[in-house]
Protein backbone atom coordinates (compact mmCIF):
# COMPACT_ATOMS: atom_id res chain seq x y z
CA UNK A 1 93.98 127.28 95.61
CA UNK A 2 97.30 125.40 94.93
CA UNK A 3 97.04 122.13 93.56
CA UNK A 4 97.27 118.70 95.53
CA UNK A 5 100.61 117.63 95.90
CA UNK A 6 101.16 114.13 94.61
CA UNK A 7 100.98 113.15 98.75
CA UNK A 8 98.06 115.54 99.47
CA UNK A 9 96.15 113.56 96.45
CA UNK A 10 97.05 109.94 97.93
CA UNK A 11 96.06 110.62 101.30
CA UNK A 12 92.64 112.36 100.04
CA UNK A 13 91.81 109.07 97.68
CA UNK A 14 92.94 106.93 100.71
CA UNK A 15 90.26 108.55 103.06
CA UNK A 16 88.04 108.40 99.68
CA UNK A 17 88.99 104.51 99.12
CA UNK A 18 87.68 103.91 102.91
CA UNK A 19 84.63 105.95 102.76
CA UNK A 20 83.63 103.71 98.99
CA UNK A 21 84.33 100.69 101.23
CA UNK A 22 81.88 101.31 104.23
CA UNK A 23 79.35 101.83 102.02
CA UNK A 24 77.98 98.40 100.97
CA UNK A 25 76.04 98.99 97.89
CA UNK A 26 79.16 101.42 96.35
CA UNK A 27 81.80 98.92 97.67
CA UNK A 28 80.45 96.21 95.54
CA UNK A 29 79.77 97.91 92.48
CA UNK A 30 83.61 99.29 93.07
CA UNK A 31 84.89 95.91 93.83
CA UNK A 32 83.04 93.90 90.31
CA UNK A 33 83.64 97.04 87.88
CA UNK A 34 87.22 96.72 89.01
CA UNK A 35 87.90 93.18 88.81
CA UNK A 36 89.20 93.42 92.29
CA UNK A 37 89.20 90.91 95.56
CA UNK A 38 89.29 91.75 98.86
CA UNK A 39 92.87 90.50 99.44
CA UNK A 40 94.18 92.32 96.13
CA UNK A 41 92.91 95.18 97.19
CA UNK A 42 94.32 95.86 100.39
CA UNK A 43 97.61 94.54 98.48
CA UNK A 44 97.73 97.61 96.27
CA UNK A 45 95.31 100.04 98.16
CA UNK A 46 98.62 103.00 98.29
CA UNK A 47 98.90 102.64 94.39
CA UNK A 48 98.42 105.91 92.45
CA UNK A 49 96.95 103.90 89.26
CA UNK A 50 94.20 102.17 91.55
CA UNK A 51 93.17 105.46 93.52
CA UNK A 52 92.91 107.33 90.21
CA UNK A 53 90.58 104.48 89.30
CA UNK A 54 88.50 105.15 92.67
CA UNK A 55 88.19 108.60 91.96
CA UNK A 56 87.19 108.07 87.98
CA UNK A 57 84.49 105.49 89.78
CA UNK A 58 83.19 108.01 92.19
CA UNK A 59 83.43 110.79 89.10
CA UNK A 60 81.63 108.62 86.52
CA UNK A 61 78.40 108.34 89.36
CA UNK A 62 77.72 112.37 90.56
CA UNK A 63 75.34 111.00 93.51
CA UNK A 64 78.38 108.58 95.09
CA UNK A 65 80.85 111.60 94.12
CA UNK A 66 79.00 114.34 96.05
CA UNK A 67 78.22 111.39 99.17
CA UNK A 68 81.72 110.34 99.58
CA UNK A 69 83.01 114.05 99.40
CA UNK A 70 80.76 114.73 102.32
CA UNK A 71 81.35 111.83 104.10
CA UNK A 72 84.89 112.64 104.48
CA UNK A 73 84.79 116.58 104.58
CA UNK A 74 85.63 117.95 101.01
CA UNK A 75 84.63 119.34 98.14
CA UNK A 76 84.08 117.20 95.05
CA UNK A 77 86.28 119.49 93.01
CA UNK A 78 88.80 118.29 95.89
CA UNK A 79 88.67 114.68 94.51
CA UNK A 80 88.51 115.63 90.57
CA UNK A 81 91.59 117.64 91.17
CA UNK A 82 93.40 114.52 93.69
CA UNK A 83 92.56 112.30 90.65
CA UNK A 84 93.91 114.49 87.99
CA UNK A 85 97.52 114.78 90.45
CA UNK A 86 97.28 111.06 90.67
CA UNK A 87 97.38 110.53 87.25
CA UNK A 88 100.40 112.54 86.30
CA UNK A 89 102.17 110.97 88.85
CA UNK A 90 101.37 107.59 86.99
């Protein structure tokens, strides 16, 4: 398997940034371990530095990793690798 091009990896933590947000309980706990507001979010939701974060969030919890890789289709080892592309791109 090739790894996630630096677009491939934005759009995956995108869907994966959505899927954290309609999910109240892991929303919150995103939103106060991140410092981040509503309105600042959606500001710099495209930024490769905060979708690393969300994946390093989802990695650092195996239960919300594994839930929000099903939710939107993929394998957890999809998001790992999205987050490690992100983060040479940073």
């Amino acid at each position: 398997m090739r790894p996630p091009t630096p677009t491939d990896a934005a759009a995956l933590a995108l869907t994966a940034l959505a899927a954290t947000l309609t999910d109240e309980r892991r929303a919150d706990r995103f939103l106060a371990l991140s410092g981040l507001g509503p309105d600042e979010l959606r500001r710099i939701a495209g930024d490769p530095s905060l979708l690393a974060a969300l994946l390093r969030f989802l990695e650092a919890h195996e239960p919300d990793l594994l839930a929000v890789a099903a939710e939107i289709g993929c394998a957890p080892q999809a998001l790992v690798r999205a987050r490690q592309a992100l983060e040479e791109e940073e």
